[in-house]
C-alpha atoms as a PDB file:
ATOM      1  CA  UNK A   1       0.000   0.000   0.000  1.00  0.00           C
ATOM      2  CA  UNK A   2       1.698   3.271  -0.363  1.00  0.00           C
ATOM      3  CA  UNK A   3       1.269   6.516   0.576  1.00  0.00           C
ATOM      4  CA  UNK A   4       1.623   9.784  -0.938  1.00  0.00           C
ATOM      5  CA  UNK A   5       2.734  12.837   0.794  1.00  0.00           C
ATOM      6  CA  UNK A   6       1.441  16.242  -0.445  1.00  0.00           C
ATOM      7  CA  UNK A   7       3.428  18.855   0.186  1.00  0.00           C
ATOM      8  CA  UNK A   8       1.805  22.569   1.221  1.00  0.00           C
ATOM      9  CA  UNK A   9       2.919  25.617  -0.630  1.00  0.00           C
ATOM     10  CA  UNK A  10       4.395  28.119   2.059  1.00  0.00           C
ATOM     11  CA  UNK A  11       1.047  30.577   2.579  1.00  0.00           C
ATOM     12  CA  UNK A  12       2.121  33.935   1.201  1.00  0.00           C
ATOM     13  CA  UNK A  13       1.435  37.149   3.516  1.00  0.00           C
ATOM     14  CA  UNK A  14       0.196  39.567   1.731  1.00  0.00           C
ATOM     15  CA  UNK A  15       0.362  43.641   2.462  1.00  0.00           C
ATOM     16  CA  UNK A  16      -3.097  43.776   4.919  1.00  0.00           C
ATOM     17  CA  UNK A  17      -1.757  40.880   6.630  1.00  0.00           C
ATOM     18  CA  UNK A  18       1.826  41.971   7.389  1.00  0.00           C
ATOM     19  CA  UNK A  19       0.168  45.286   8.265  1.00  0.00           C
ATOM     20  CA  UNK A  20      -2.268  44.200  10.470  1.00  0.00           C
ATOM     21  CA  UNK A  21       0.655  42.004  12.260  1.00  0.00           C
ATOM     22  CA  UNK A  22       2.962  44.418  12.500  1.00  0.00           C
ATOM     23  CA  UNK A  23       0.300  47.099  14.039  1.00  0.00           C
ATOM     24  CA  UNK A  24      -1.456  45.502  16.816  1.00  0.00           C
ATOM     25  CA  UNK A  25      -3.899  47.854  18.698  1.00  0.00           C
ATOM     26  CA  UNK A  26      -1.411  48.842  21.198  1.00  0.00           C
ATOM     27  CA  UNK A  27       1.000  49.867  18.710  1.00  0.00           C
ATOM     28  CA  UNK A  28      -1.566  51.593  15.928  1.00  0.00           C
ATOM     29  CA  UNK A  29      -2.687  53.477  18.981  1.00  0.00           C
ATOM     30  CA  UNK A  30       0.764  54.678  18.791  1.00  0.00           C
ATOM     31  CA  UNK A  31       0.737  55.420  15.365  1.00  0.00           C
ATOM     32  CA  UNK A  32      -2.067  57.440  15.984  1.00  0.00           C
ATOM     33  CA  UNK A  33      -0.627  59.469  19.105  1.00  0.00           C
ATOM     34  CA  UNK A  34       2.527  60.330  17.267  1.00  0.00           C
ATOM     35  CA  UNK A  35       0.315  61.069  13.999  1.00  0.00           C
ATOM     36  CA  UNK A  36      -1.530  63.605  16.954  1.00  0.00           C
ATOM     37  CA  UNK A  37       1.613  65.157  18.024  1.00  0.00           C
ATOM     38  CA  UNK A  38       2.653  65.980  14.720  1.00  0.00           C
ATOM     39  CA  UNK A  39      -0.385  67.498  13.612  1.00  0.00           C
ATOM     40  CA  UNK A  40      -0.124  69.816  16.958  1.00  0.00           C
ATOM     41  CA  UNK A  41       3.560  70.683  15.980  1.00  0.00           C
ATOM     42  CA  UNK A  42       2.417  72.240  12.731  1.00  0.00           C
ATOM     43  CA  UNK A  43      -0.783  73.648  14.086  1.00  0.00           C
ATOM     44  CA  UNK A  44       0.523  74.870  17.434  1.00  0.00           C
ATOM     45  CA  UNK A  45       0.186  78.767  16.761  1.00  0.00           C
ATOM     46  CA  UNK A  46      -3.835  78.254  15.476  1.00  0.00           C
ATOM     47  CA  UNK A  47      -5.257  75.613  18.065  1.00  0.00           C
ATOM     48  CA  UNK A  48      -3.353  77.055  21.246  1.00  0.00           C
ATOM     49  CA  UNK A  49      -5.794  78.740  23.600  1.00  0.00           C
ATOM     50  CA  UNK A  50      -3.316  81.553  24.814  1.00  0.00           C
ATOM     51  CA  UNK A  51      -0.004  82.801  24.810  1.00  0.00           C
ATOM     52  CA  UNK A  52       2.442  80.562  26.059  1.00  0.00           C
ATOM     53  CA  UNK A  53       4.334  83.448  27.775  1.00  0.00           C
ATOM     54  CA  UNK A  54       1.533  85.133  28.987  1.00  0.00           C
ATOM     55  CA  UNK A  55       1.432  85.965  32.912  1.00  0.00           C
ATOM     56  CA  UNK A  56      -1.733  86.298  35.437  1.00  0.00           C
ATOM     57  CA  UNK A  57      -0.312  86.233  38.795  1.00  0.00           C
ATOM     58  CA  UNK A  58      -4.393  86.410  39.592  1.00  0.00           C
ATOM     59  CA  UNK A  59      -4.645  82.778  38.331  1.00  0.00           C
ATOM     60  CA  UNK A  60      -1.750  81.424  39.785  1.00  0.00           C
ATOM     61  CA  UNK A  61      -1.808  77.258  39.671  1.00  0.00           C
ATOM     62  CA  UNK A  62      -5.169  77.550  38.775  1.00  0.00           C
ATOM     63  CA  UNK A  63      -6.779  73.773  39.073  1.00  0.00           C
ATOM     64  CA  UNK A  64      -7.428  71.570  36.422  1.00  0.00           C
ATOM     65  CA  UNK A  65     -10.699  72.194  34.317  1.00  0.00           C
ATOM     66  CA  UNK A  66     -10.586  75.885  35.027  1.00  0.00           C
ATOM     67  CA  UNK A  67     -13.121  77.887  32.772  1.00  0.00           C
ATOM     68  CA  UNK A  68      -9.843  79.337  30.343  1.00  0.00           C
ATOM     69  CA  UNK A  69      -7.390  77.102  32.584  1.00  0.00           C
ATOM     70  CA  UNK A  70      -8.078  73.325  30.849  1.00  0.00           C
ATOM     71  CA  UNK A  71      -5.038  72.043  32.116  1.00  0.00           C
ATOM     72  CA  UNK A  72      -4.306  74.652  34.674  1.00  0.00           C
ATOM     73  CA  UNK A  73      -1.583  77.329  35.229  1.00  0.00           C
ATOM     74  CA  UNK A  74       1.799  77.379  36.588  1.00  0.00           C
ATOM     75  CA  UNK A  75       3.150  79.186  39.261  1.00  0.00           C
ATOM     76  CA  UNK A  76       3.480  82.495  37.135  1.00  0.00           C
ATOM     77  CA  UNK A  77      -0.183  82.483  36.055  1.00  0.00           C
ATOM     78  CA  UNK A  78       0.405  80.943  32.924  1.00  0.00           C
ATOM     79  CA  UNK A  79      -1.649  78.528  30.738  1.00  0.00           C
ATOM     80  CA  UNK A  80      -0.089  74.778  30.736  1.00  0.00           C
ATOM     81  CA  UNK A  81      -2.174  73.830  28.065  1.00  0.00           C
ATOM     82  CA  UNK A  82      -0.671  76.334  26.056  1.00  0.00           C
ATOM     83  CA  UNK A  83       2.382  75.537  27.267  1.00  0.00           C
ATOM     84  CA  UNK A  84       1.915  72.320  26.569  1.00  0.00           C
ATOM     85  CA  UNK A  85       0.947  72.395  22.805  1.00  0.00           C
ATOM     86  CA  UNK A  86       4.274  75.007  22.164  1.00  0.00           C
ATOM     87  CA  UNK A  87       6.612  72.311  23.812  1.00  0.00           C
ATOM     88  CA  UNK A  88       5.351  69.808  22.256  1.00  0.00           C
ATOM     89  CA  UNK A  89       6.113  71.983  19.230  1.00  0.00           C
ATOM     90  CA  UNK A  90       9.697  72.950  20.327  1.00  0.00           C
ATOM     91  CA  UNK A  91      10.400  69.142  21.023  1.00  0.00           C
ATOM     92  CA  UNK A  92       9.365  67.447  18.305  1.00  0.00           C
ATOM     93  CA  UNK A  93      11.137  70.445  16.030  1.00  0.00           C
ATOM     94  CA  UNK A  94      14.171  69.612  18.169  1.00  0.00           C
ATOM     95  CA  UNK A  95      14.414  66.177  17.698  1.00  0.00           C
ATOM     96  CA  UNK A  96      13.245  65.837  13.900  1.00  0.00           C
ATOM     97  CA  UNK A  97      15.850  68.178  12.785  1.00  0.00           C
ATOM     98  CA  UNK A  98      18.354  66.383  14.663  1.00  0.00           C
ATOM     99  CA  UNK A  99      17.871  62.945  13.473  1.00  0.00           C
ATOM    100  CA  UNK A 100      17.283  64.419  10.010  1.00  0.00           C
ATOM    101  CA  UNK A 101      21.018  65.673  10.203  1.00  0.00           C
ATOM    102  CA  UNK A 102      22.414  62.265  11.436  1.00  0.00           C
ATOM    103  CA  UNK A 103      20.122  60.420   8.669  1.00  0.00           C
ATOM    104  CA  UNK A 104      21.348  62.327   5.962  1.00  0.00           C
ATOM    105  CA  UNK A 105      24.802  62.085   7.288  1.00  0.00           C
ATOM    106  CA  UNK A 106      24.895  58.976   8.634  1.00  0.00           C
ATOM    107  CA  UNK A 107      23.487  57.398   5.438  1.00  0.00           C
ATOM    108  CA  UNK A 108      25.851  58.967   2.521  1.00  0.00           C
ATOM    109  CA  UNK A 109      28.790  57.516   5.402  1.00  0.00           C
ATOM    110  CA  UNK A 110      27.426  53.898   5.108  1.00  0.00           C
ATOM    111  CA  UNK A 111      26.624  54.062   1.739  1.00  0.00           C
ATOM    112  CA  UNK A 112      30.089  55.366   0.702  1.00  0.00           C
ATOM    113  CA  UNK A 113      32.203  53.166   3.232  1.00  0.00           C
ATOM    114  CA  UNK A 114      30.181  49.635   2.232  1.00  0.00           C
ATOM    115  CA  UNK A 115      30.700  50.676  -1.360  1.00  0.00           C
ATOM    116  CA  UNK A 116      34.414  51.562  -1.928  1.00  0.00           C
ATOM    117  CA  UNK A 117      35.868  49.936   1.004  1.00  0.00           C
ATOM    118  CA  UNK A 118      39.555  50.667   1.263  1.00  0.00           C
ATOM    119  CA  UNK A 119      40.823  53.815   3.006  1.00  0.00           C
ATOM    120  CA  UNK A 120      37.602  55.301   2.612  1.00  0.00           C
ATOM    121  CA  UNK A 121      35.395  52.843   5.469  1.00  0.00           C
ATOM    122  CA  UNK A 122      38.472  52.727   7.693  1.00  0.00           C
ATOM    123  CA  UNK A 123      38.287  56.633   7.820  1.00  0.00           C
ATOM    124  CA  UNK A 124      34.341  57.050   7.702  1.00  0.00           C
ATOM    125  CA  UNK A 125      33.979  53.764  10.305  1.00  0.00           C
ATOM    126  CA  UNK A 126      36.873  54.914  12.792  1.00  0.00           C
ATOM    127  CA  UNK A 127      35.265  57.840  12.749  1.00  0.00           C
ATOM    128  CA  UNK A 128      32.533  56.714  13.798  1.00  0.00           C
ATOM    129  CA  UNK A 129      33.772  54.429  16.134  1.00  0.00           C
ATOM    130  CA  UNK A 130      34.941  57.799  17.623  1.00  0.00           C
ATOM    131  CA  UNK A 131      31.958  58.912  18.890  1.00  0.00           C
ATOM    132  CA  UNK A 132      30.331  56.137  19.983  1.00  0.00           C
ATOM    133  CA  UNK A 133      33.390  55.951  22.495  1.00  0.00           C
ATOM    134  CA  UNK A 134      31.860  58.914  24.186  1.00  0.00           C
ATOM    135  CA  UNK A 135      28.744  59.063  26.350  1.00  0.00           C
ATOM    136  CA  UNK A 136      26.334  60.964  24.425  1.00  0.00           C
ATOM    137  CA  UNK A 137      25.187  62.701  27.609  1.00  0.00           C
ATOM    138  CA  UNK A 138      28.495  63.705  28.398  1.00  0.00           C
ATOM    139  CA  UNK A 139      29.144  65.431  24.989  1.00  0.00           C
ATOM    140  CA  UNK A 140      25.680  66.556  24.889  1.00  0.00           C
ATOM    141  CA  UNK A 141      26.573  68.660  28.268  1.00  0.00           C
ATOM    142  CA  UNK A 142      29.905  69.802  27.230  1.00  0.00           C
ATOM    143  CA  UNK A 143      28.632  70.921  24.035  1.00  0.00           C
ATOM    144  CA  UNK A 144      25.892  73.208  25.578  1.00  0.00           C
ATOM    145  CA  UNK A 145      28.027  74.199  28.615  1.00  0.00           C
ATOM    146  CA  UNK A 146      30.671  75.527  26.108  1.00  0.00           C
ATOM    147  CA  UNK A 147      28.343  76.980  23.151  1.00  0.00           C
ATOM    148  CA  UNK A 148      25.159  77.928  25.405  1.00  0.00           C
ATOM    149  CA  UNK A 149      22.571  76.371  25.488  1.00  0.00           C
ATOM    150  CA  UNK A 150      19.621  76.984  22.377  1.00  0.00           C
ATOM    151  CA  UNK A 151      17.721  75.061  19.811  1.00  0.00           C
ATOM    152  CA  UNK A 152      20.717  75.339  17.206  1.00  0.00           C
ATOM    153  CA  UNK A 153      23.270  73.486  19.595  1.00  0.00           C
ATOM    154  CA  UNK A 154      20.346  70.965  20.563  1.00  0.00           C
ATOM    155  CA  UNK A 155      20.083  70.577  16.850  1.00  0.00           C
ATOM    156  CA  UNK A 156      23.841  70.165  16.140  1.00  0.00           C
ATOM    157  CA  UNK A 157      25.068  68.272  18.970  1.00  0.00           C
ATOM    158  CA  UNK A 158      22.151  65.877  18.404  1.00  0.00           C
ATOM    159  CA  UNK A 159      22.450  65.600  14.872  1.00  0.00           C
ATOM    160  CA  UNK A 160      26.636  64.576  15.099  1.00  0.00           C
ATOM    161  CA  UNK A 161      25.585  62.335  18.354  1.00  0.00           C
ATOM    162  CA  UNK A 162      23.184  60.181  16.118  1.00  0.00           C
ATOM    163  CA  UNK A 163      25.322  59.535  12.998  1.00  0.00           C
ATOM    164  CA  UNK A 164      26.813  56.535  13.819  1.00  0.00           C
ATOM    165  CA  UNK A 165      23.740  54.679  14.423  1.00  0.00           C
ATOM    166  CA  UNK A 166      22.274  55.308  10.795  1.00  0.00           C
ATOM    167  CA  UNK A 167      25.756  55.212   9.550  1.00  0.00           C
ATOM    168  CA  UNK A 168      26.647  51.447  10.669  1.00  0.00           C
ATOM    169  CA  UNK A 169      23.061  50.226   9.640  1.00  0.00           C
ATOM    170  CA  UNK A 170      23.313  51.317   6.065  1.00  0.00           C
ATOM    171  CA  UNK A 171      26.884  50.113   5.751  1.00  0.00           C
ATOM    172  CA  UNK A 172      25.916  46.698   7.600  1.00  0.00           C
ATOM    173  CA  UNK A 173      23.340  46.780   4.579  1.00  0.00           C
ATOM    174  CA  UNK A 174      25.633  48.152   1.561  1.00  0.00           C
ATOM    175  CA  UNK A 175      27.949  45.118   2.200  1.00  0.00           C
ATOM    176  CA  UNK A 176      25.131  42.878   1.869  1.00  0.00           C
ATOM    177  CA  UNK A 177      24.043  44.346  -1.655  1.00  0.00           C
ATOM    178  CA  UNK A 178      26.996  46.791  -3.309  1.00  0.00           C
ATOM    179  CA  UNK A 179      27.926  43.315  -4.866  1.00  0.00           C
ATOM    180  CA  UNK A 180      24.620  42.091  -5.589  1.00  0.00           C
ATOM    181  CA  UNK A 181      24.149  41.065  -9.522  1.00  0.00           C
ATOM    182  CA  UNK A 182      21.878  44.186 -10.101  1.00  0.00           C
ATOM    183  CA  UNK A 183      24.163  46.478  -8.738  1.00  0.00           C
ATOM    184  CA  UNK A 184      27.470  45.157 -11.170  1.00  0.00           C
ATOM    185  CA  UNK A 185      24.791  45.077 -14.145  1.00  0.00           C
ATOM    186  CA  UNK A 186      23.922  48.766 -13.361  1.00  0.00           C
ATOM    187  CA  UNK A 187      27.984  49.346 -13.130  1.00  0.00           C
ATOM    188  CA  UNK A 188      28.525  47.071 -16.752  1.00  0.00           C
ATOM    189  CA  UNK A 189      25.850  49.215 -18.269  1.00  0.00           C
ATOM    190  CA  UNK A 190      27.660  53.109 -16.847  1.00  0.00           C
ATOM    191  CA  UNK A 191      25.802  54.011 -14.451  1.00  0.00           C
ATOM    192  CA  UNK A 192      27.752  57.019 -12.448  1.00  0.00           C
ATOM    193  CA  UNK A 193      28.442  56.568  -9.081  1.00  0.00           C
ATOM    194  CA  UNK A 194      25.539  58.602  -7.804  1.00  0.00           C
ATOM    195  CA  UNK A 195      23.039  56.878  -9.999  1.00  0.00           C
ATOM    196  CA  UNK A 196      24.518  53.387  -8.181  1.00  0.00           C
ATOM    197  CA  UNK A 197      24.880  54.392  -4.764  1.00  0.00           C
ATOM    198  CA  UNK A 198      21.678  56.472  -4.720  1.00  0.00           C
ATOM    199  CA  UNK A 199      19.170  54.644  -7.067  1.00  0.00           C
ATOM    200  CA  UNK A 200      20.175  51.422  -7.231  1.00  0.00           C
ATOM    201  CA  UNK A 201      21.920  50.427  -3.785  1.00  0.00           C
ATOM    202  CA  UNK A 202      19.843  53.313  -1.189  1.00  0.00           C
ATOM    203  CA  UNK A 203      16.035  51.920  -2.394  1.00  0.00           C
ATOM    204  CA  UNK A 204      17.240  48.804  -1.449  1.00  0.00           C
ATOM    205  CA  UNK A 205      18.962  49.750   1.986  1.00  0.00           C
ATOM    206  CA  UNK A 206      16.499  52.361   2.948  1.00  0.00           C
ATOM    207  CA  UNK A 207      13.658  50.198   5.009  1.00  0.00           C
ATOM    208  CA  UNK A 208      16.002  49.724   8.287  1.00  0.00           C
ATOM    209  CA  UNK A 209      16.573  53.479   7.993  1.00  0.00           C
ATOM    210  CA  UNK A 210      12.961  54.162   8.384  1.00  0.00           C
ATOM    211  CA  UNK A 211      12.630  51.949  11.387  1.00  0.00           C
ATOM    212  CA  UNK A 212      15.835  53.673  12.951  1.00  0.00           C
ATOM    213  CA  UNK A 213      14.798  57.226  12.087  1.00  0.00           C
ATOM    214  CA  UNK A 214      11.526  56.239  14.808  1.00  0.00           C
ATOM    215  CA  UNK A 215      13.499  55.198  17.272  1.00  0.00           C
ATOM    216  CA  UNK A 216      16.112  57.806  17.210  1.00  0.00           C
ATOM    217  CA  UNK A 217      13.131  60.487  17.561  1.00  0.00           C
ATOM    218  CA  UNK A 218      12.561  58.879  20.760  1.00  0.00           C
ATOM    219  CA  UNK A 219      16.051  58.785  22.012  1.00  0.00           C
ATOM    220  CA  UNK A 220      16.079  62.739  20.434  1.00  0.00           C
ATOM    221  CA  UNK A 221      12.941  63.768  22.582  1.00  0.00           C
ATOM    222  CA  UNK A 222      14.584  62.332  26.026  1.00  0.00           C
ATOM    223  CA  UNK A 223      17.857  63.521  25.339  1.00  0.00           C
ATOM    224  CA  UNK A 224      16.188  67.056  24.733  1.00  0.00           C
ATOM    225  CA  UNK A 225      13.844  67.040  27.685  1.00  0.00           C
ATOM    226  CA  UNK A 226      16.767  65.676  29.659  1.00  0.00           C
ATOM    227  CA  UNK A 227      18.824  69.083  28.702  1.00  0.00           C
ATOM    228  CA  UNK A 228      16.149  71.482  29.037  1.00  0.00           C
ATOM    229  CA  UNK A 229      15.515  69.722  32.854  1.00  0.00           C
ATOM    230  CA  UNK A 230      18.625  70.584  33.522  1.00  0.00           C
ATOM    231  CA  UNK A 231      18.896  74.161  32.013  1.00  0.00           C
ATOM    232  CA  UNK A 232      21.238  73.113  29.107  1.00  0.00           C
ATOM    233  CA  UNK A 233      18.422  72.902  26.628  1.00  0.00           C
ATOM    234  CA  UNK A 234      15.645  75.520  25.686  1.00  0.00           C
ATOM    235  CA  UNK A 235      15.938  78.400  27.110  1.00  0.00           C
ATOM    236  CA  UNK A 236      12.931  80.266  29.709  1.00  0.00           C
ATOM    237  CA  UNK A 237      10.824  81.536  29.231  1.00  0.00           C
ATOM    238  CA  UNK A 238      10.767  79.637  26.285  1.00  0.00           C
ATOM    239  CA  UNK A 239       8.240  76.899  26.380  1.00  0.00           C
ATOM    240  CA  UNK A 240       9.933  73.214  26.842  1.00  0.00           C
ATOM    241  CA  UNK A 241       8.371  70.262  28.532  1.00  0.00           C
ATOM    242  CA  UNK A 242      11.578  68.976  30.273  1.00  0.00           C
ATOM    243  CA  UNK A 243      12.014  73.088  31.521  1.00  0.00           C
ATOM    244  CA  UNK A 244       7.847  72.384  32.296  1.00  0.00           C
ATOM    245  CA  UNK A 245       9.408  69.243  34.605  1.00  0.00           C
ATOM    246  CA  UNK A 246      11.594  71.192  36.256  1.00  0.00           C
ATOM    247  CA  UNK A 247       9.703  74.111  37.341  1.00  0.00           C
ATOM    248  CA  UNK A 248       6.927  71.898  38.443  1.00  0.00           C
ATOM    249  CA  UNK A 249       9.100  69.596  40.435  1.00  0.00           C
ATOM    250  CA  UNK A 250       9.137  72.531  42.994  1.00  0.00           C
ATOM    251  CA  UNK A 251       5.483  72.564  43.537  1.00  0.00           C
ATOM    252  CA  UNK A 252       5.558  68.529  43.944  1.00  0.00           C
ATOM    253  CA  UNK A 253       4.098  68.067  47.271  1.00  0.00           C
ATOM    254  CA  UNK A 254       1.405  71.014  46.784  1.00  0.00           C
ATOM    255  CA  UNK A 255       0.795  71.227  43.191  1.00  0.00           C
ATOM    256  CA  UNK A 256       1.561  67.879  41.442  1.00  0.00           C
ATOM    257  CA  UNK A 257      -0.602  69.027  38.753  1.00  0.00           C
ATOM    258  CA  UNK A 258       2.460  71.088  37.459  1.00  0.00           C
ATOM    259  CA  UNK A 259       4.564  68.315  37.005  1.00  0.00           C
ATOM    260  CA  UNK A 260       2.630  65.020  35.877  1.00  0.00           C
ATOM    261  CA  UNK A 261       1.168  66.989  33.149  1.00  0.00           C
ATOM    262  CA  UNK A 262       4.236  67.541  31.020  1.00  0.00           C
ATOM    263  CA  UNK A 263       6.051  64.707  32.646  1.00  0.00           C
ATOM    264  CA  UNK A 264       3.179  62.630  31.123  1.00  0.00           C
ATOM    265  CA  UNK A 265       3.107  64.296  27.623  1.00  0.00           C
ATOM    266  CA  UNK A 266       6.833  63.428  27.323  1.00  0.00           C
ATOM    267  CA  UNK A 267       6.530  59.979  28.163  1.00  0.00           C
ATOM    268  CA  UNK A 268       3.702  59.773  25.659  1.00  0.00           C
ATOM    269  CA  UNK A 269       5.787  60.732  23.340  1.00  0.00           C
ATOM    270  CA  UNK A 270       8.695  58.504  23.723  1.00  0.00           C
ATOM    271  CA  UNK A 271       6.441  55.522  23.637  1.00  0.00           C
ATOM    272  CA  UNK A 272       4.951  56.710  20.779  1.00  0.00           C
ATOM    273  CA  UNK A 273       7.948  56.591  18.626  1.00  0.00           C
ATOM    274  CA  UNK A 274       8.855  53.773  20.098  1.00  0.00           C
ATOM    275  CA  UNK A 275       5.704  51.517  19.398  1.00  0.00           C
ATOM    276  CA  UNK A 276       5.961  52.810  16.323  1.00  0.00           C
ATOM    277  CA  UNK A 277       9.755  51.826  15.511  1.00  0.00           C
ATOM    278  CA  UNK A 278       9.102  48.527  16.743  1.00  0.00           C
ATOM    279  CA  UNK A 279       5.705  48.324  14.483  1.00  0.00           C
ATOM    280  CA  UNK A 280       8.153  49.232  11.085  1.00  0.00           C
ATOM    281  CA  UNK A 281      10.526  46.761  12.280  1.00  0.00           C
ATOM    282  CA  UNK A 282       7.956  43.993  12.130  1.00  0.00           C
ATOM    283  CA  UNK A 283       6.496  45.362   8.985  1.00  0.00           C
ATOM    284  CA  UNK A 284       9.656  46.222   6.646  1.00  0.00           C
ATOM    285  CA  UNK A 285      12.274  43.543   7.994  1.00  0.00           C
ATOM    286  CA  UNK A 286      11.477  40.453   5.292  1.00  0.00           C
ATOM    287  CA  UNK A 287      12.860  38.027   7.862  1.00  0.00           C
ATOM    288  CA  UNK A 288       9.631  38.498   9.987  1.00  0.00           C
END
């Protein structure tokens, strides 16, 4: 008697599927915080209720839910919701322009390194190696001790702080594919070396950068909060919800008020691009 096997065909995932996979609820309520902060970065100056830097000593930590107040006031009178929306603003400006310099940066130095090899990744790679051999804290604090602190040395200190970790991903990923067949059929057929590195080998390097350019807003927003908490960042009046942390840490015992509120809008935040980094990951990395 025999027998005969059948053998399944692997099931295929399609698009939905990998989507819906990759975004459970918790993380597609993520997707749709950080969507929420965004939108309030751009339309901070039309859906704020006040002026951020507006005093009424008259209102002083005026409670939660008061009729002009939503979220309250501060110790100078002023409106935290307000506040709120323009730090949010500040932060996420902050932190996008910083890992926008480091992706930019970070990605021509892995694509040229991986590419030519040679004297060109030892330099680029050592260099790199450089600064991760400092604690970005550290450097972040002797940069803004030494050039003040201000949204341009945020933005600069930031930006050089984050290279390497875009930088080693895309030249982890050139290796893999500079010598692919498409890539020495583009070079066969004279293709500059812009045309390969940038449209031929970057499309196909580019979906770890996304995932990476999530999670180093994240890392951005608590290294910028972490600053302004401890004066080196924004400076007062100047809204900032890591300055918002500090001055309400004062007011703990009597008016916690003033510091869960932007204490919680930064954690929000982080986990926001967090959940949503992950969420990529699961969704772009073909392994998964």
């Amino acid at each position: 008697m025999s027998t005969t096997i059948v053998q399944k065909s692997p099931k295929k995932v399609t698009v939905s599927a990998a989507l819906k996979r990759a975004f459970t609820p918790v993380r597609l309520a993520a997707a749709v915080m950080v969507l929420v902060f965004i939108l309030v970065m751009i339309l901070a100056p039309l859906i704020a209720p006040a002026d951020p830097l507006e005093q009424n000593i008259a209102m002083r930590f005026a409670p939660l839910g008061t009729p002009g107040y939503l979220l309250g006031a501060d110790e100078l009178g002023r409106d935290v919701l307000s506040r709120v929306i323009f730090g949010i603003r500040t932060e996420l400006l902050v932190a996008l322009s910083a890992t926008l310099v480091a992706m930019v940066i970070g990605t021509v130095l892995g694509l040229v390194a991986g590419y030519f090899g040679g004297i060109i990744e030892t330099l680029s790679m050592r260099g790199v190696d450089v600064i991760l051999a400092f604690p970005p804290i550290i450097i972040a604090l002797l940069a803004t001790t030494l050039y003040g602190p201000g949204p341009g040395t945020l933005i600069a200190v930031m930006g050089v702080l984050f290279i390497p970790a875009f930088a080693r991903i895309v030249y982890g990923q050139t290796l893999s594919v500079g010598r692919a067949e498409f890539v020495e059929a583009s070079e066969v057929f004279g293709a500059r070396v812009f045309v390969r590195l940038f449209r031929v080998i970057l499309p196909n390097v580019i979906a770890p950068v996304f995932v990476q350019f999530s999670l180093t807003m994240a890392t951005a927003i608590l290294l910028e909060s972490g600053l302004s908490y401890l004066g080196l960042g924004i400076v007062p009046p100047a809204p900032s919800l890591g300055t918002m942390v500090a001055e309400g840490q004062r007011y703990m015992s009597t008016e916690p008020a003033a510091l869960l509120v932007p204490g919680t809008i930064v954690s929000l935040t982080i986990l926001g691009f967090s959940l949503l980094g992950d969420a990529l990951r699961d969704w772009l990395d073909p392994r998964r």
